[in-house]
PDB file of N, CA and C in Angstrom:
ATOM      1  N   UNK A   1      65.186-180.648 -72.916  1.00  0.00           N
ATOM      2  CA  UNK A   1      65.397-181.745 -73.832  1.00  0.00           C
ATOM      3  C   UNK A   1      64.785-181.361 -75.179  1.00  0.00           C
ATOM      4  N   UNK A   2      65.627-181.435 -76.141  1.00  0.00           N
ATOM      5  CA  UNK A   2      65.143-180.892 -77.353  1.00  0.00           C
ATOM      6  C   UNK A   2      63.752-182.278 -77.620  1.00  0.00           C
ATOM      7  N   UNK A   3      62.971-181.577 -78.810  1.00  0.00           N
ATOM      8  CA  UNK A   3      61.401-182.099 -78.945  1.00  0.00           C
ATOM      9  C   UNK A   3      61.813-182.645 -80.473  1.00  0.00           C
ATOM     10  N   UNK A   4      62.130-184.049 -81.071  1.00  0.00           N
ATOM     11  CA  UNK A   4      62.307-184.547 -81.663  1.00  0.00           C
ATOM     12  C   UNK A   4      61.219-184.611 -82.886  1.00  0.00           C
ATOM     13  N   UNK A   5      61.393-184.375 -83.914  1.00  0.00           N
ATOM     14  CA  UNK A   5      60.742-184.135 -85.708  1.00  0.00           C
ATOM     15  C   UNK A   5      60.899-185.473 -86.006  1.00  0.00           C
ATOM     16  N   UNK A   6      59.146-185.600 -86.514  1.00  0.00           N
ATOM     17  CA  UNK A   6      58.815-187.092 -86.679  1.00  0.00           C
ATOM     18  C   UNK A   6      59.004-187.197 -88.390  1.00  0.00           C
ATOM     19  N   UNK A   7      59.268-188.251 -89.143  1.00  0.00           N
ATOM     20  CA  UNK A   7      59.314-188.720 -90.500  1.00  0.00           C
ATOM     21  C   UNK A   7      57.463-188.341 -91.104  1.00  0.00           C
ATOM     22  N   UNK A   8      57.977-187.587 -91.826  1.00  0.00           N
ATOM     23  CA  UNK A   8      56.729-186.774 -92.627  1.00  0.00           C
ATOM     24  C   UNK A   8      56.480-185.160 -92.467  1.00  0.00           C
ATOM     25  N   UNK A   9      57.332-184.694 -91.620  1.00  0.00           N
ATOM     26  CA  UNK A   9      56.797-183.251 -90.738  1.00  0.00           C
ATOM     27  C   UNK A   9      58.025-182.636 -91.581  1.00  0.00           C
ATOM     28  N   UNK A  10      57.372-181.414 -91.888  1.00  0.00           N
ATOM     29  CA  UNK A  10      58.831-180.387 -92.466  1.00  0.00           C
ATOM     30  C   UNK A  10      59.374-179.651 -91.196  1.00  0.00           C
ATOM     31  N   UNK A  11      60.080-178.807 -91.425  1.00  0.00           N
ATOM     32  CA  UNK A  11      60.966-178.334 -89.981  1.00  0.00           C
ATOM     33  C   UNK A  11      61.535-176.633 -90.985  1.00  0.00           C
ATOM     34  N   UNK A  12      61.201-175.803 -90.626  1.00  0.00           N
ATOM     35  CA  UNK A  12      61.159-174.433 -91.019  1.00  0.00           C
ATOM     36  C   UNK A  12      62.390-174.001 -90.291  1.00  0.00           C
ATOM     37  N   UNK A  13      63.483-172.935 -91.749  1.00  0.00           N
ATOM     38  CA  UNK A  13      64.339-172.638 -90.826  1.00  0.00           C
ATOM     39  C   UNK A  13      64.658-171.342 -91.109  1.00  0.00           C
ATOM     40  N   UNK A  14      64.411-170.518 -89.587  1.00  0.00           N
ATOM     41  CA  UNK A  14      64.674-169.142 -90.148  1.00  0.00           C
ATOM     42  C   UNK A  14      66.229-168.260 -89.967  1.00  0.00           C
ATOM     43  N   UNK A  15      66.222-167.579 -91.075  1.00  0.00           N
ATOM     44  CA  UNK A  15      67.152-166.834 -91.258  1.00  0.00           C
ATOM     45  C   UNK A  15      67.422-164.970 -91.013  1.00  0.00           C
ATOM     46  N   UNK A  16      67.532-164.650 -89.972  1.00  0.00           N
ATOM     47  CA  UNK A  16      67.827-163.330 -90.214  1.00  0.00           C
ATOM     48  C   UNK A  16      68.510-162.091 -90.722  1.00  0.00           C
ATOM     49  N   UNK A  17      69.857-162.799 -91.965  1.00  0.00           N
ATOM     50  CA  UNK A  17      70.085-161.851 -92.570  1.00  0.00           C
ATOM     51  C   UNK A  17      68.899-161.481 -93.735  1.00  0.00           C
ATOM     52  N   UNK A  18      69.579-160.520 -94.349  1.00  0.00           N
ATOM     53  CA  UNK A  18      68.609-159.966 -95.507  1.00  0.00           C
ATOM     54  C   UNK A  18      68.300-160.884 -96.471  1.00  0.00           C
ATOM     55  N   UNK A  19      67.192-161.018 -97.208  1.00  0.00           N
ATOM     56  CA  UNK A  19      66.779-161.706 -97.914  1.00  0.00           C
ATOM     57  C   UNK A  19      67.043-161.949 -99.329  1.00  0.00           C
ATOM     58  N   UNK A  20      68.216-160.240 -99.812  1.00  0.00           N
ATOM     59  CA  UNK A  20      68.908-160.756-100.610  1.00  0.00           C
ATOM     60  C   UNK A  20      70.472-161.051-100.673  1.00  0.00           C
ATOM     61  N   UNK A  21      70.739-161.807 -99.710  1.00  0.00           N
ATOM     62  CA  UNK A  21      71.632-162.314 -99.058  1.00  0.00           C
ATOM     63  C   UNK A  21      71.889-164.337 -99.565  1.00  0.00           C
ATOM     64  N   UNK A  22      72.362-164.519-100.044  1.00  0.00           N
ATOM     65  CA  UNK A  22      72.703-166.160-100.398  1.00  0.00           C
ATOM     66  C   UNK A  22      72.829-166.699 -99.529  1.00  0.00           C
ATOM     67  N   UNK A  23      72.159-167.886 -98.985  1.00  0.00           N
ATOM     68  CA  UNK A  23      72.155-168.326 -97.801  1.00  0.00           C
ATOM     69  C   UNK A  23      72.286-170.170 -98.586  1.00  0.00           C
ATOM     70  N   UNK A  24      72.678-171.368 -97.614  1.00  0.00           N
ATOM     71  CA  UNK A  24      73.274-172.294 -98.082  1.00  0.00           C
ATOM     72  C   UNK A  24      72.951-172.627 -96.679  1.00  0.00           C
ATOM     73  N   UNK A  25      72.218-174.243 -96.994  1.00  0.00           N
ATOM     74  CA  UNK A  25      71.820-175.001 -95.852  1.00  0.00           C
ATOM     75  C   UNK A  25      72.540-176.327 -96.182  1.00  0.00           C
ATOM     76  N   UNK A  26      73.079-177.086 -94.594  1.00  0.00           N
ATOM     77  CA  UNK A  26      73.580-177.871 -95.192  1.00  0.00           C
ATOM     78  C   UNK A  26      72.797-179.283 -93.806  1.00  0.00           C
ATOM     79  N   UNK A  27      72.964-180.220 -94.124  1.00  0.00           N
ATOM     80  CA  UNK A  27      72.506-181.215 -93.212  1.00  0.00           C
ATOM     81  C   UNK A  27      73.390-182.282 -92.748  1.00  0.00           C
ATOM     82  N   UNK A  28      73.990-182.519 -92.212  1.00  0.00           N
ATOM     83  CA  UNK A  28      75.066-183.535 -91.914  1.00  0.00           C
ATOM     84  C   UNK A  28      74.903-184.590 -90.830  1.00  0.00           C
ATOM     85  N   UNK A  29      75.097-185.672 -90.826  1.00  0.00           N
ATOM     86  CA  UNK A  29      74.530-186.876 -89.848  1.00  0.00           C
ATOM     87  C   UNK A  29      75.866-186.724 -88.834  1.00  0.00           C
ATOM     88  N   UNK A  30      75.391-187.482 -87.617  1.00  0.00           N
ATOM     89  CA  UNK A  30      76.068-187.892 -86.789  1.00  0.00           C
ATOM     90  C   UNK A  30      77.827-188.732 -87.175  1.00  0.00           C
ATOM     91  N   UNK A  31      77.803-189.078 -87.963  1.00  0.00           N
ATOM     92  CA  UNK A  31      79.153-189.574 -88.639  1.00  0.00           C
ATOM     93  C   UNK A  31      79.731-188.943 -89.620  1.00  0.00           C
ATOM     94  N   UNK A  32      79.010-187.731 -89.921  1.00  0.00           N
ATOM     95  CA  UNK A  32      80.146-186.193 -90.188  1.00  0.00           C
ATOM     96  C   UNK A  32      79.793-186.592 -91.948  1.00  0.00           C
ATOM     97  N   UNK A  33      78.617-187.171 -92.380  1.00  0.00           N
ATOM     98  CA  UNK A  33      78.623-187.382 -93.967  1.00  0.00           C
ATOM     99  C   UNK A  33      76.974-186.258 -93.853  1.00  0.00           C
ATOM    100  N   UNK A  34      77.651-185.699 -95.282  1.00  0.00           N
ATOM    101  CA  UNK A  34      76.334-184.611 -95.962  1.00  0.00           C
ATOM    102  C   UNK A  34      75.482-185.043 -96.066  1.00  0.00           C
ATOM    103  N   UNK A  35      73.843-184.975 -95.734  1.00  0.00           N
ATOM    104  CA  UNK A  35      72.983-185.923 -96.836  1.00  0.00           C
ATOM    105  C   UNK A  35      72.254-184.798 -97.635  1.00  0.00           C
ATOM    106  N   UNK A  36      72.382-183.811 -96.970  1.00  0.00           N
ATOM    107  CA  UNK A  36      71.303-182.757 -97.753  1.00  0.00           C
ATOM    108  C   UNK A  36      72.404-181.561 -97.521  1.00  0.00           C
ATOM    109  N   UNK A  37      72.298-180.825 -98.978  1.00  0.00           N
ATOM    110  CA  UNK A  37      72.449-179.162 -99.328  1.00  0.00           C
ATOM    111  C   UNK A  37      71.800-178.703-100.347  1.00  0.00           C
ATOM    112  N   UNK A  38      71.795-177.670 -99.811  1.00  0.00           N
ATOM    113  CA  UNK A  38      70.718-176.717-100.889  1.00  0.00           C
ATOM    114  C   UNK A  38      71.030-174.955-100.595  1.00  0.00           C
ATOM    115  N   UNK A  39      70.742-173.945-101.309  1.00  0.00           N
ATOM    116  CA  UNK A  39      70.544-172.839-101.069  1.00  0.00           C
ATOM    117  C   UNK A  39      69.570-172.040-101.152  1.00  0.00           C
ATOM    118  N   UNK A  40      68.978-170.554-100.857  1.00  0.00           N
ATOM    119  CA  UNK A  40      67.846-170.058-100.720  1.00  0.00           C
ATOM    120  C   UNK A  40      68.331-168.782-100.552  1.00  0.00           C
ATOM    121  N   UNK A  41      67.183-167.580-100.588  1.00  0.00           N
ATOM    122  CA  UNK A  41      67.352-166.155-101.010  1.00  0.00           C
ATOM    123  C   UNK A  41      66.337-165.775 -99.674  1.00  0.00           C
ATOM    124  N   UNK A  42      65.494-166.516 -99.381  1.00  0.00           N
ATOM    125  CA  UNK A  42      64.663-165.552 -98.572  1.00  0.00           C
ATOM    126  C   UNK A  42      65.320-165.827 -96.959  1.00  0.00           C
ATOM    127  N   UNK A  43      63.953-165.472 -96.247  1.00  0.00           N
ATOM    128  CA  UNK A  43      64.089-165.315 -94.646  1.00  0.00           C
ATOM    129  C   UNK A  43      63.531-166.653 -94.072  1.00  0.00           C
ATOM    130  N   UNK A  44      63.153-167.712 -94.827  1.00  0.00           N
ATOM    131  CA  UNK A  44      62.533-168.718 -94.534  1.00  0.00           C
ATOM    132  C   UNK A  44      62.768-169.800 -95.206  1.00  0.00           C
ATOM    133  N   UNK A  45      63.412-170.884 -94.984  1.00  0.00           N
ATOM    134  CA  UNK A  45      63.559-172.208 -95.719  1.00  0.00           C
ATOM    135  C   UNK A  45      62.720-173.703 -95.187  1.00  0.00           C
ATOM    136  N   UNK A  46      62.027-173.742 -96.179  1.00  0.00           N
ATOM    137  CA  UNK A  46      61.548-174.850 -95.408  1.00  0.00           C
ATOM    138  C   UNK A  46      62.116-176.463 -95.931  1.00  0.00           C
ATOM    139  N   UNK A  47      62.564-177.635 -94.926  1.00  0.00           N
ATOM    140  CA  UNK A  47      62.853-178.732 -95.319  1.00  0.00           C
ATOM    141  C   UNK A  47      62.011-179.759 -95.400  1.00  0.00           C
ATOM    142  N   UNK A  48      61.462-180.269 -96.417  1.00  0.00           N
ATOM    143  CA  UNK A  48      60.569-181.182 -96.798  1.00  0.00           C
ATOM    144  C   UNK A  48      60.878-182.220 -96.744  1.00  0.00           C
ATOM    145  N   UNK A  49      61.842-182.762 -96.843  1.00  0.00           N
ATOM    146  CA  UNK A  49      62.428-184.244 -97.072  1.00  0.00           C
ATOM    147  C   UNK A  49      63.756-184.477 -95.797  1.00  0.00           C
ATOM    148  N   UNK A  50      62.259-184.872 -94.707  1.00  0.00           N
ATOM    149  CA  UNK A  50      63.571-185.262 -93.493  1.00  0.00           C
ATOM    150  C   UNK A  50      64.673-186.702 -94.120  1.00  0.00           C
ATOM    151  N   UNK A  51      66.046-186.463 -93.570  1.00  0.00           N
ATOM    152  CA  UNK A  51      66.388-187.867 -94.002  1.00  0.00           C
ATOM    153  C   UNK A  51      65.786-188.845 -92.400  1.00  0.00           C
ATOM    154  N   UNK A  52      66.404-190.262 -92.876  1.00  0.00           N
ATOM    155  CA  UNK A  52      65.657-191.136 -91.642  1.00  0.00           C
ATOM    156  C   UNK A  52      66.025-190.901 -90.270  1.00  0.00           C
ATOM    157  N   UNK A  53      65.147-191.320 -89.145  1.00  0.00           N
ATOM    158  CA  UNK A  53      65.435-191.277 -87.780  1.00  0.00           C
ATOM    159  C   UNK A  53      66.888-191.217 -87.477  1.00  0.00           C
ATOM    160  N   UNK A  54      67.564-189.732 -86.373  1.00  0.00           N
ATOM    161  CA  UNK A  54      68.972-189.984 -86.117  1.00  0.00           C
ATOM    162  C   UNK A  54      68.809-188.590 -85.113  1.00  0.00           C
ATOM    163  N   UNK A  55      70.432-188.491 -85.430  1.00  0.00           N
ATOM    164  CA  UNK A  55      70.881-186.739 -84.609  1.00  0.00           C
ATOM    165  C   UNK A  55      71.325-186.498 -86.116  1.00  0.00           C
ATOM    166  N   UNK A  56      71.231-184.884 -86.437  1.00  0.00           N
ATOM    167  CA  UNK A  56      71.915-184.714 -87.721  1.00  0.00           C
ATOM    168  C   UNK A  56      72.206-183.163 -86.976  1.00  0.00           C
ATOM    169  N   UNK A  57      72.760-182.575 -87.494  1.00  0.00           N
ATOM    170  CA  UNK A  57      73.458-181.126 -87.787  1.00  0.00           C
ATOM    171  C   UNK A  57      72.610-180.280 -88.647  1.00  0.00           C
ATOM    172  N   UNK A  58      72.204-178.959 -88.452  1.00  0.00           N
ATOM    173  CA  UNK A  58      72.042-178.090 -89.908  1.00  0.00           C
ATOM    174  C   UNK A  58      72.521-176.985 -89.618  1.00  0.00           C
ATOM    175  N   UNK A  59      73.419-176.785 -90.620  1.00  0.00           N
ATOM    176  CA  UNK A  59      74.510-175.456 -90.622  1.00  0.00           C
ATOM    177  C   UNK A  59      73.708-174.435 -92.154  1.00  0.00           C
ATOM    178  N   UNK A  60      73.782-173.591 -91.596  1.00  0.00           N
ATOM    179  CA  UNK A  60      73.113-172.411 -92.393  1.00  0.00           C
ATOM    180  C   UNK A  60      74.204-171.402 -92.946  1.00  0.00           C
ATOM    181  N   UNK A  61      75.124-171.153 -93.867  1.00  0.00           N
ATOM    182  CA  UNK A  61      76.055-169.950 -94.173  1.00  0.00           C
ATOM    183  C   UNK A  61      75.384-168.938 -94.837  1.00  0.00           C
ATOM    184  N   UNK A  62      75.551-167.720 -94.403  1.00  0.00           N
ATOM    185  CA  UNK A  62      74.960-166.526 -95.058  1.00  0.00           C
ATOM    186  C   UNK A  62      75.919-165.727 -94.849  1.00  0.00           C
ATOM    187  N   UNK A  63      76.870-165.526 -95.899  1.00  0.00           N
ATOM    188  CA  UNK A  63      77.721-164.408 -96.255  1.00  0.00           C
ATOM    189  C   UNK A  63      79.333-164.792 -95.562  1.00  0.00           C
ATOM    190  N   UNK A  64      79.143-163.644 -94.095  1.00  0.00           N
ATOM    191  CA  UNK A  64      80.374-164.607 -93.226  1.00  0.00           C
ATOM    192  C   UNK A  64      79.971-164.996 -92.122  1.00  0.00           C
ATOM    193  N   UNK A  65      78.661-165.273 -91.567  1.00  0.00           N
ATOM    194  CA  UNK A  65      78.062-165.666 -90.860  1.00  0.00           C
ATOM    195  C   UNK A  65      77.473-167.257 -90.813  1.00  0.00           C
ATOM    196  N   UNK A  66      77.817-168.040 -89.934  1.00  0.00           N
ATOM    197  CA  UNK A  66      77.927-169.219 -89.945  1.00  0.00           C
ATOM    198  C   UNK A  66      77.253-169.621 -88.922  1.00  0.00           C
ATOM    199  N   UNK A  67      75.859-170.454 -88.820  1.00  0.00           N
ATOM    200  CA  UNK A  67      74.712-171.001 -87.771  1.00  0.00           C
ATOM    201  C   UNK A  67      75.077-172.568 -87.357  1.00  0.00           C
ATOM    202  N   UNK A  68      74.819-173.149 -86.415  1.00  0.00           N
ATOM    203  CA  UNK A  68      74.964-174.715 -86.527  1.00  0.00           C
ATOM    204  C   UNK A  68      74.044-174.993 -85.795  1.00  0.00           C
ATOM    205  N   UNK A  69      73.138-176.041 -85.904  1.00  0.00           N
ATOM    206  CA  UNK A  69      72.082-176.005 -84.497  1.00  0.00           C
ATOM    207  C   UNK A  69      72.024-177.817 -85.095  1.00  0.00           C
ATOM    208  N   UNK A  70      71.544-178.923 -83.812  1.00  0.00           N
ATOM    209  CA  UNK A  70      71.265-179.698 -83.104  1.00  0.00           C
ATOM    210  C   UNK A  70      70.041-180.335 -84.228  1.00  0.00           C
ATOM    211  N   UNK A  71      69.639-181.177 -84.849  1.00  0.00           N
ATOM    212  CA  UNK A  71      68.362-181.610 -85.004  1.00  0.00           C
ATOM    213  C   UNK A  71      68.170-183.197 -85.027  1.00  0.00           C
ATOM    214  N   UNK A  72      67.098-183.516 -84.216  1.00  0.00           N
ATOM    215  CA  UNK A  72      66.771-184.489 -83.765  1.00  0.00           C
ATOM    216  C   UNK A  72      65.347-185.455 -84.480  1.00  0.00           C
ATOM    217  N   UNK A  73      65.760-186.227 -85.523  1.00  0.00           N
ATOM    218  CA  UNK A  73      64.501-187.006 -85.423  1.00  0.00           C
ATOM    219  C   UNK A  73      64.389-188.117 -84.986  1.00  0.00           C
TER     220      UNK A  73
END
């Protein structure tokens, strides 16, 4: 059972292509609307600003490589 991220906690997300590689995070709620995008250069992104209690999505694109993972607050 995934371990649910409380309102205030950042949530670190790592990336293993190269670091100078364009990478593009995106956050999407349970009813398929964006609330958060942003992009980043390194191997590490961190998200500071959970949106409120839900299930959301975060999809990571780096190059032609495409991540999707589960997140729960």
């Amino acid at each position: 059972m995934p371990q649910p991220a409380a309102a205030g906690q950042t949530v670190k997300l790592i990336c293993t292509q190269k670091q100078n590689v364009k990478k593009n995070v995106e956050v999407v709620n349970a009813s398929g609307k964006t609330v958060f995008i942003d992009s980043f250069n390194k191997a590490v992104y961190t998200l500071k600003e959970l949106p409120t209690p839900g299930v959301y999505f975060v999809k990571i694109v780096a190059g032609n490589n495409v991540a999707t993972q589960k997140m729960v607050i």
